[in-house]
C-alpha atoms as a PDB file:
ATOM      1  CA  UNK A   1     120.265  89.779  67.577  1.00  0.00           C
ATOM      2  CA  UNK A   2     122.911  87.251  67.732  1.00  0.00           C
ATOM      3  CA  UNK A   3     122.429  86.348  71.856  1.00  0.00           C
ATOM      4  CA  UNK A   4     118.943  84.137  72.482  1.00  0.00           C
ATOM      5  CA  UNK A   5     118.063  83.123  75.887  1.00  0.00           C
ATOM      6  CA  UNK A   6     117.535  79.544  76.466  1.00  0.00           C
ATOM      7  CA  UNK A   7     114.595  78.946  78.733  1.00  0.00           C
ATOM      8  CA  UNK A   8     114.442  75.807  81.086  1.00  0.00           C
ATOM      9  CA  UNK A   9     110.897  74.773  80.521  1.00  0.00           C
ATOM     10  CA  UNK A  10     108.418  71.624  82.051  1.00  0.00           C
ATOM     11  CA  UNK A  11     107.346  68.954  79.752  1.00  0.00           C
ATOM     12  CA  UNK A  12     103.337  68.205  80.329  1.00  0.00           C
ATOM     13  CA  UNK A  13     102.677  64.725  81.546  1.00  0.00           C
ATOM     14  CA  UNK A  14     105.597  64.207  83.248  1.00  0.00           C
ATOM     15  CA  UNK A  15     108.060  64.366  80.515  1.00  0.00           C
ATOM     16  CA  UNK A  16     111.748  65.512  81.044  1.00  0.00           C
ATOM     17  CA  UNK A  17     112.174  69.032  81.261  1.00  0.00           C
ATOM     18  CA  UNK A  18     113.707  71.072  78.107  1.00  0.00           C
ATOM     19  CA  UNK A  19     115.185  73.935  76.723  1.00  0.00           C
ATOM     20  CA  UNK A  20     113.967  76.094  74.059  1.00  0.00           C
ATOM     21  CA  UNK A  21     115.002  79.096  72.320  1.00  0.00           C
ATOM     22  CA  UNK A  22     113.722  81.603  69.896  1.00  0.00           C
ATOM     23  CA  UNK A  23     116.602  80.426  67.817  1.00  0.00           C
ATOM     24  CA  UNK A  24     115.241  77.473  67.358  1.00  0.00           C
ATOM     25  CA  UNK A  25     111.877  77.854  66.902  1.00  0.00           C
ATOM     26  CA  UNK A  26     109.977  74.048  67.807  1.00  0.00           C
ATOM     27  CA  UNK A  27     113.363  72.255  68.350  1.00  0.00           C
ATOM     28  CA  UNK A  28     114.023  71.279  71.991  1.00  0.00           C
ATOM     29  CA  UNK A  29     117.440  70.741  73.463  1.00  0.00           C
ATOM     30  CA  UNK A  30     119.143  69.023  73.959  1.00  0.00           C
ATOM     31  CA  UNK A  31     117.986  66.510  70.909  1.00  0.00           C
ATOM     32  CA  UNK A  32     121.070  63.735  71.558  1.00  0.00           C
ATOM     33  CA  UNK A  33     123.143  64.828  73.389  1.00  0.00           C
ATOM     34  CA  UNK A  34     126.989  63.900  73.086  1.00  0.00           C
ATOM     35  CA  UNK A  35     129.974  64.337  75.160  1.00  0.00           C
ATOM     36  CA  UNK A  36     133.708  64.666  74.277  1.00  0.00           C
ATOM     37  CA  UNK A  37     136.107  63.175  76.623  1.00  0.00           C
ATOM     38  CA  UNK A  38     140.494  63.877  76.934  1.00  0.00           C
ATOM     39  CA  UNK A  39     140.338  66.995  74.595  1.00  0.00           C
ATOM     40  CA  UNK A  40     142.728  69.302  75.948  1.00  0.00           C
ATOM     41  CA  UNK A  41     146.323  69.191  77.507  1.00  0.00           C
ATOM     42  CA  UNK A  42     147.828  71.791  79.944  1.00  0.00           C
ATOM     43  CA  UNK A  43     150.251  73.158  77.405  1.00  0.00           C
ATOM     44  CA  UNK A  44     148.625  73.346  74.577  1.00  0.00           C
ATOM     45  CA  UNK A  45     147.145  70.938  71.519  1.00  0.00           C
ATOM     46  CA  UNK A  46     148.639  67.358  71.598  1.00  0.00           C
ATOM     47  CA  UNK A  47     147.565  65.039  68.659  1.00  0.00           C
ATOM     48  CA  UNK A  48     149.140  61.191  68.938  1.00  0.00           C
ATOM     49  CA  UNK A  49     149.456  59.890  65.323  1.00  0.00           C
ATOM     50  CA  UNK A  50     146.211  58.136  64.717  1.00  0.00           C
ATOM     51  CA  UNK A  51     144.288  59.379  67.461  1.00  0.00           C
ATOM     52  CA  UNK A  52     140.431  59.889  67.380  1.00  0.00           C
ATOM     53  CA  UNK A  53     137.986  62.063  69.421  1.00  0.00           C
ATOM     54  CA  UNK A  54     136.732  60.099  72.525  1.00  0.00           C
ATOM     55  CA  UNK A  55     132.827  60.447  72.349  1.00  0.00           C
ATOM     56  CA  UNK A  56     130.427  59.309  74.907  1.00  0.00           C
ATOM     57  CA  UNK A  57     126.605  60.005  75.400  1.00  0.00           C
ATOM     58  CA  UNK A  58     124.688  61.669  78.186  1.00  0.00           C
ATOM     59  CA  UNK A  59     121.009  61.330  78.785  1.00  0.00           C
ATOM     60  CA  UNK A  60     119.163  63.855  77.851  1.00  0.00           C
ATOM     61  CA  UNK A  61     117.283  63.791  81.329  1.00  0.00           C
ATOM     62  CA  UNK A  62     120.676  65.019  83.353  1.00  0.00           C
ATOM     63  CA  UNK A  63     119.389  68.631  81.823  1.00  0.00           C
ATOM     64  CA  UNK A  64     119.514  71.578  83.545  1.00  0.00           C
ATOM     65  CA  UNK A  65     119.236  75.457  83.156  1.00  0.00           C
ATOM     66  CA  UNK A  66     121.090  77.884  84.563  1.00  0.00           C
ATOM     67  CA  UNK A  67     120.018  78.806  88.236  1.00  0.00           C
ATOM     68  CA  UNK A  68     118.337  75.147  88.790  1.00  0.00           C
ATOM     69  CA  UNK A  69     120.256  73.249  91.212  1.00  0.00           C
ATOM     70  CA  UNK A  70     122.556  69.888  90.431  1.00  0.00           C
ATOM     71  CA  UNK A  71     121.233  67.455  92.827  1.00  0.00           C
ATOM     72  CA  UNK A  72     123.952  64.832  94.640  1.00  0.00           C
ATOM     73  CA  UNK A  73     122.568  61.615  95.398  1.00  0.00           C
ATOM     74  CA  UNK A  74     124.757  59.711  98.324  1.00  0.00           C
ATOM     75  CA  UNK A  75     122.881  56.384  97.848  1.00  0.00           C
ATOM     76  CA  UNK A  76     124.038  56.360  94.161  1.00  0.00           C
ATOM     77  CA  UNK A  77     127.240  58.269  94.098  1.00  0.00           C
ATOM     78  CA  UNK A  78     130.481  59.179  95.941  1.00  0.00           C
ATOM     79  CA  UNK A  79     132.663  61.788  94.016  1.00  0.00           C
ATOM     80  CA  UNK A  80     131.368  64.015  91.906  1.00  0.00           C
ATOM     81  CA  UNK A  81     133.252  67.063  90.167  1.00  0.00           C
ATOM     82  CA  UNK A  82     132.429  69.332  88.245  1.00  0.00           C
ATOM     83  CA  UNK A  83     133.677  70.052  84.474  1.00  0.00           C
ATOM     84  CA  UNK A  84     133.459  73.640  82.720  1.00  0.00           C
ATOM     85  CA  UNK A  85     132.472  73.271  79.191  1.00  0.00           C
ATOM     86  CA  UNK A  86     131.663  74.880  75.698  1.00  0.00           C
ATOM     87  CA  UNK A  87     128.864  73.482  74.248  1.00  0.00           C
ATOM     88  CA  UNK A  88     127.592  73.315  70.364  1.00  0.00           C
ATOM     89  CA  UNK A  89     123.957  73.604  69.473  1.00  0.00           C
ATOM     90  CA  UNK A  90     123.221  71.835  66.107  1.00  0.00           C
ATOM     91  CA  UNK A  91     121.116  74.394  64.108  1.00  0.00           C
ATOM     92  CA  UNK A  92     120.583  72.119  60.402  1.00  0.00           C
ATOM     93  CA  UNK A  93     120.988  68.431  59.656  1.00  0.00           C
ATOM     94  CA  UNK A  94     124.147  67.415  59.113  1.00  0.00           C
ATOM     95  CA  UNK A  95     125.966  63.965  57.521  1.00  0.00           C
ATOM     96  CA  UNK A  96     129.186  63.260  56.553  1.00  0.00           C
ATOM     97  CA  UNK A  97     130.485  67.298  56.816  1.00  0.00           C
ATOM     98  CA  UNK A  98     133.117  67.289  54.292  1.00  0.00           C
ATOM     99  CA  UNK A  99     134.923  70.012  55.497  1.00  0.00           C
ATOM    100  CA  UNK A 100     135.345  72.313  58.879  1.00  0.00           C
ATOM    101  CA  UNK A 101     133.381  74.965  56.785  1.00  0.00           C
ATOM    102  CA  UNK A 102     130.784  72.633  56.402  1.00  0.00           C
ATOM    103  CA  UNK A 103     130.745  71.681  59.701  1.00  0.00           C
ATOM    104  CA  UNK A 104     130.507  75.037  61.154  1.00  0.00           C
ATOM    105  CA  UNK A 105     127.737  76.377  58.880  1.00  0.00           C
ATOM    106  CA  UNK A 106     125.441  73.607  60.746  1.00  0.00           C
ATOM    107  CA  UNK A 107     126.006  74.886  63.816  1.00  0.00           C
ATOM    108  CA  UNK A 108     122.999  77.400  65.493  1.00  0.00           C
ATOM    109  CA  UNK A 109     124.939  78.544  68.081  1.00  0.00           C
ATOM    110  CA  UNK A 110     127.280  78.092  71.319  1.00  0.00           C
ATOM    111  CA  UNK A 111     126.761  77.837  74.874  1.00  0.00           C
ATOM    112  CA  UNK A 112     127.922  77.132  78.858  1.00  0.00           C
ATOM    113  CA  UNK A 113     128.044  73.469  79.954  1.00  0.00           C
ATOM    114  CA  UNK A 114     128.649  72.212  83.122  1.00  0.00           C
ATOM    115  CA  UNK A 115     129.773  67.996  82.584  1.00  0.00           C
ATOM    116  CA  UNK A 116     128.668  67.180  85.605  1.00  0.00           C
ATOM    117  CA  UNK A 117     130.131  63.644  86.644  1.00  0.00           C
ATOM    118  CA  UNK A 118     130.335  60.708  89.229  1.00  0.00           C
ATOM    119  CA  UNK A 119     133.835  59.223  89.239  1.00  0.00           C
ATOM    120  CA  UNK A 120     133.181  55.918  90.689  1.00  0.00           C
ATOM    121  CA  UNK A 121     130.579  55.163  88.505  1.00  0.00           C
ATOM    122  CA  UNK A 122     132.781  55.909  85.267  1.00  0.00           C
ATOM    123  CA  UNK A 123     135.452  53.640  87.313  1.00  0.00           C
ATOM    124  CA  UNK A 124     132.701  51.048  88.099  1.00  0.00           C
ATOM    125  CA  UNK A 125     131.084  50.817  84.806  1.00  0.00           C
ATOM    126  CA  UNK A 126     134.793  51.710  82.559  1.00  0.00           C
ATOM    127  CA  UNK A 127     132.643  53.590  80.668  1.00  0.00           C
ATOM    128  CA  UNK A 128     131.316  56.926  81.187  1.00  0.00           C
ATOM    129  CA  UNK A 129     127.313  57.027  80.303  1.00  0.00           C
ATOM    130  CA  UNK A 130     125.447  56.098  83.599  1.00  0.00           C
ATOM    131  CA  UNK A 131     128.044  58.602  85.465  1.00  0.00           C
ATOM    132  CA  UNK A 132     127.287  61.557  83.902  1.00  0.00           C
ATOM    133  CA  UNK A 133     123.572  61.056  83.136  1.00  0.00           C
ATOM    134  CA  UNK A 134     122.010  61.491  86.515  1.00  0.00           C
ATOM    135  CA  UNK A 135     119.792  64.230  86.626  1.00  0.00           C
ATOM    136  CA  UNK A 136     120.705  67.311  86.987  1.00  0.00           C
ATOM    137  CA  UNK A 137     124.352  66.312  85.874  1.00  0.00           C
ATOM    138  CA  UNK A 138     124.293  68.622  82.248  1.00  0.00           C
ATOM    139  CA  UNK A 139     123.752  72.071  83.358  1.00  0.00           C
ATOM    140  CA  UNK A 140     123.524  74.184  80.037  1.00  0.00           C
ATOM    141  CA  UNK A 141     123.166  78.203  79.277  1.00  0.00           C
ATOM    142  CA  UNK A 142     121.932  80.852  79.651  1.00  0.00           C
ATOM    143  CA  UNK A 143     122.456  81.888  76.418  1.00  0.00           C
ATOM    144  CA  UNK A 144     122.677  80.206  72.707  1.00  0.00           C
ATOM    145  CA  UNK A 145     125.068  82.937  70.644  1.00  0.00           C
ATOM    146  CA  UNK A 146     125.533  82.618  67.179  1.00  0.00           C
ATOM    147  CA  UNK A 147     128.699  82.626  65.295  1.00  0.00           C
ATOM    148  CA  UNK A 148     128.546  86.074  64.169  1.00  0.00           C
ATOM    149  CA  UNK A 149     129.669  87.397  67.528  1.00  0.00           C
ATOM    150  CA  UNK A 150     132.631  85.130  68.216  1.00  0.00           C
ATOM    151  CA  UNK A 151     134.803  84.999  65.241  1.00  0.00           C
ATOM    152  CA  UNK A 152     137.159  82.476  66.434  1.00  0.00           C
ATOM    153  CA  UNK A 153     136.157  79.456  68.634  1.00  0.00           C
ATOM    154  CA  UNK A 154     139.470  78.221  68.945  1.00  0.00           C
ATOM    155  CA  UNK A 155     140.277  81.434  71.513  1.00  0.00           C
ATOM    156  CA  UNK A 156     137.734  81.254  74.230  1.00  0.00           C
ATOM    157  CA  UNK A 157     138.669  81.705  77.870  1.00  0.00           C
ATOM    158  CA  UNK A 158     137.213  78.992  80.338  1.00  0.00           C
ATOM    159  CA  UNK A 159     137.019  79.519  83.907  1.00  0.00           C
ATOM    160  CA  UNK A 160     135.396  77.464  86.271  1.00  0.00           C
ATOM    161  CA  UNK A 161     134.852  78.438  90.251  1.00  0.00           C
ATOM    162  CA  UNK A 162     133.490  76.908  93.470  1.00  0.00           C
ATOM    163  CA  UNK A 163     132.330  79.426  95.691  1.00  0.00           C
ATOM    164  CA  UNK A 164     133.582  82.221  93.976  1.00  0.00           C
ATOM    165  CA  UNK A 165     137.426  79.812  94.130  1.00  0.00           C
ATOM    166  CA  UNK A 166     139.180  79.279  90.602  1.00  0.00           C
ATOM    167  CA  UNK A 167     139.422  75.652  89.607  1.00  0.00           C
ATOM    168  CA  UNK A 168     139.603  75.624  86.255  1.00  0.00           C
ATOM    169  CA  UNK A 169     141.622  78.570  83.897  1.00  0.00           C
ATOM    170  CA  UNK A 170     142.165  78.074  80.572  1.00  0.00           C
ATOM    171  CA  UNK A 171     141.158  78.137  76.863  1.00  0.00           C
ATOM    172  CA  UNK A 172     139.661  76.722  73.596  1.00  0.00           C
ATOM    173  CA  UNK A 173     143.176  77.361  72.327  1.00  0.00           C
ATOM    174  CA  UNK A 174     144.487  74.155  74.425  1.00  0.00           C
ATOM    175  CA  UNK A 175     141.624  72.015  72.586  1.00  0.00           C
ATOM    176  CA  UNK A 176     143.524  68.978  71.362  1.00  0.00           C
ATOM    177  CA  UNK A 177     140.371  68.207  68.574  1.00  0.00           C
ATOM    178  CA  UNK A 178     138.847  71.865  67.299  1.00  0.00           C
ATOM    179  CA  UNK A 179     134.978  72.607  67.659  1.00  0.00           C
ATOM    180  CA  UNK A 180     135.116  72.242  63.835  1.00  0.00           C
ATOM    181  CA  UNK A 181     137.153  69.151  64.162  1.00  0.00           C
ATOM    182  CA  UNK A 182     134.451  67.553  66.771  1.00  0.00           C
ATOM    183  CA  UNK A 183     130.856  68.200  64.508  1.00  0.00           C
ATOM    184  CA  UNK A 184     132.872  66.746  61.603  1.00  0.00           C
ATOM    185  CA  UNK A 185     134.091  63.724  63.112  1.00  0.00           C
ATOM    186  CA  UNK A 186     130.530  63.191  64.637  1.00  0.00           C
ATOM    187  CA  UNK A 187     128.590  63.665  61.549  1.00  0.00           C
ATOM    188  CA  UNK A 188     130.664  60.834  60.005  1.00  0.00           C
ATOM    189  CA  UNK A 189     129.178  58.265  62.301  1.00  0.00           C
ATOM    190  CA  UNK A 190     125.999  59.772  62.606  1.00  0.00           C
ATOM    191  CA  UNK A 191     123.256  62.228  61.626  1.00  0.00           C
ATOM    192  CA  UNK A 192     123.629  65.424  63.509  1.00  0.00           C
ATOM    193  CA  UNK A 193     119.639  67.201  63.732  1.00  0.00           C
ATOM    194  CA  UNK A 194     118.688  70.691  64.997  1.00  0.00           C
ATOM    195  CA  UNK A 195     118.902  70.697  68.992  1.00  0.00           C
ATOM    196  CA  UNK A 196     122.054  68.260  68.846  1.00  0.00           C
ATOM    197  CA  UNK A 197     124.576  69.465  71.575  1.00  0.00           C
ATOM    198  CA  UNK A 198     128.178  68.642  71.343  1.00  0.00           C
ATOM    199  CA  UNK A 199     130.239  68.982  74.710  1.00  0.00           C
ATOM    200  CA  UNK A 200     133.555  69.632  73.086  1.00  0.00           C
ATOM    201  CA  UNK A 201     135.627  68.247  76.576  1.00  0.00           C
ATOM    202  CA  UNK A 202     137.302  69.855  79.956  1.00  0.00           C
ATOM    203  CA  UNK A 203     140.019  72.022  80.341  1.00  0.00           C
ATOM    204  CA  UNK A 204     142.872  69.158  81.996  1.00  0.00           C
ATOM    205  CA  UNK A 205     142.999  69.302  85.781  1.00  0.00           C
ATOM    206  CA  UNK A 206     146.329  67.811  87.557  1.00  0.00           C
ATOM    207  CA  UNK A 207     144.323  67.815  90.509  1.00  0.00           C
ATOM    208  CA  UNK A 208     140.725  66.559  90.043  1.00  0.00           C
ATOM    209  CA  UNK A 209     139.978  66.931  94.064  1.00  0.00           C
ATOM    210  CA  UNK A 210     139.230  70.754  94.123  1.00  0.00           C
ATOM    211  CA  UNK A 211     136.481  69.909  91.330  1.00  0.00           C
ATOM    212  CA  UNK A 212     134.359  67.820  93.992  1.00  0.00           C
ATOM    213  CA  UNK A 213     131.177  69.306  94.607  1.00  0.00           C
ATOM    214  CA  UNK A 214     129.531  68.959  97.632  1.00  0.00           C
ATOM    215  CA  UNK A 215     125.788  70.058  98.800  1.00  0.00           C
ATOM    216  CA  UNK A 216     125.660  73.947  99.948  1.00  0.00           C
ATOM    217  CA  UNK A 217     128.376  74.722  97.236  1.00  0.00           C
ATOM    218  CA  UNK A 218     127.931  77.246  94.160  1.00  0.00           C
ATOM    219  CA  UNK A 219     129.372  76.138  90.892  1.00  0.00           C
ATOM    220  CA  UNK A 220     129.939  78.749  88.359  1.00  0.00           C
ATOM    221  CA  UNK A 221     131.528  78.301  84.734  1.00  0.00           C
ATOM    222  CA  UNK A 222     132.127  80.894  82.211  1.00  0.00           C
ATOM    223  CA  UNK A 223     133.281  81.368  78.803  1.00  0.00           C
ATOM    224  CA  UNK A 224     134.610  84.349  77.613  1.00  0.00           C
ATOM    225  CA  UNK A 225     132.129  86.018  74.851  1.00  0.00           C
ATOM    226  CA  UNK A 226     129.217  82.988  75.478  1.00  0.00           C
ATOM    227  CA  UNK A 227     128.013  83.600  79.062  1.00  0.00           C
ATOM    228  CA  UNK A 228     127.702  82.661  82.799  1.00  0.00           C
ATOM    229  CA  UNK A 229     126.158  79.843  84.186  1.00  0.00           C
ATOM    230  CA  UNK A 230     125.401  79.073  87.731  1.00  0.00           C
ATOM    231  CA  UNK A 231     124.268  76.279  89.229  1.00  0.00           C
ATOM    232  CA  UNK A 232     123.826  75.504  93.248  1.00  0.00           C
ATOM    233  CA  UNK A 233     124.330  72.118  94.330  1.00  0.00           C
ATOM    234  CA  UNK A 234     121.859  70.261  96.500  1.00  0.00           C
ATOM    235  CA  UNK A 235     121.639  66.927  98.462  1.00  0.00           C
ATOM    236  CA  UNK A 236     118.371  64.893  97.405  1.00  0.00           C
ATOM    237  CA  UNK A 237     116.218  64.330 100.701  1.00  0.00           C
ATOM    238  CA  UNK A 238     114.627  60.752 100.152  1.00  0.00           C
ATOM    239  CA  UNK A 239     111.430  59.683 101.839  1.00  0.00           C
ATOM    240  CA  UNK A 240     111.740  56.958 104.690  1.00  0.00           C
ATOM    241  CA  UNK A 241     109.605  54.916 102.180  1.00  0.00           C
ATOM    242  CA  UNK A 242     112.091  55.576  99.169  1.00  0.00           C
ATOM    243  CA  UNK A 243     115.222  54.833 101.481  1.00  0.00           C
ATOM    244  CA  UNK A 244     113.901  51.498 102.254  1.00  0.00           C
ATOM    245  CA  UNK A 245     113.224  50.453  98.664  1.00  0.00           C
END
């Protein structure tokens, strides 16, 4: 069938955990994993003349599956929010797509995201790598679906909630850059391999406060035709030993 579960599993030897799925039979996801910042607009698609996608890169160790808890760090970190997503699985190896055709035949499948990300240490760093890598801080599933069963991308509700509260409502349709768009773009500058994900960007919020998480809450985003994906969030409990390092 076109719906696969993807299945949070543990590395031996200490390695960083990973997802599989029967879809992908031997390729783990996330491969690289690349985020896609500023790609929608309240009222709809907004293109300046000349503008590109803004791409940035999260570490593939900020992983995690639906139902595993995003874990806040107050020694690192200050604000966090969260960031409802749709996420691309790569499913063939793809360079220089010449076309949005192209581009989507590469793809395996779709999924939830959850961009998970520490304000003040994209402020601090005026870049956005190191805060939205932290573990725990890419929460991705359950489900990869193909294609088959969403015939059009570019219509996909997104809602987001915090405890069950709305703070995010809107849809693919307000994508400044299409899904399409995004894997072409990204193939130009580089190779694109099975278990790629592409984060293809937030719905705009005018008011980033009620997407602070804090530890007790439940985050929950969900995409109309993909899936559900909830996450807890937790406060990590340090040893007196690791506190004093």
């Amino acid at each position: 069938m076109a719906r696969h579960p993807l299945t949070l599993v543990a590395a031996s030897l200490g390695a960083r955990p990973y997802l599989e799925s029967e879809a992908l039979p031997g390729v783990r996801i996330p491969g690289q994993l690349i985020g896609i910042g500023e790609n929608y607009w309240p009222d709809g698609p907004r293109r300046a003349a000349g503008r590109i996608p803004l791409v940035f890169g999260k570490f593939p160790g900020s992983l995690a599956g639906d139902g595993q808890p995003i874990v806040l760090d107050p020694v690192i970190t200050g604000t966090v929010v969260c960031e409802g997503e749709l996420a691309v699985v790569v499913g063939r190896l793809l360079k220089d797509a010449h076309s949005p055709e192209d581009a989507l035949k590469a793809i395996a499948g779709v999924t939830v995201a959850n961009d998970v990300s520490a304000r003040d240490l994209q402020a601090a760093d005026i870049q956005s790598t190191r805060g939205k890598s932290l573990d725990t801080f890419c929460p991705l599933g359950p489900e990869l679906v193909t294609l088959d069963e969403l015939p059009d991308l570019q219509s996909l509700s997104i809602v987001t909630r915090i405890n069950g509260a709305v703070v995010q409502d809107s849809t693919t349709a307000s994508m400044v850059f299409s899904v399409a768009e995004l894997v072409m773009f990204c193939s130009r500058f580089m190779t694109l391999y099975p278990g790629d994900v592409i984060l293809t960007g937030t719905p705009f919020a005018p008011d980033e406060s009620v997407l602070e998480l804090q530890p007790g809450d439940t985050v929950s985003v969900e995409v109309g035709g993909v899936g559900l994906l909830t996450n807890p969030v937790a406060a990590r409990v340090r040893s007196d030993r690791m506190a004093r390092v």
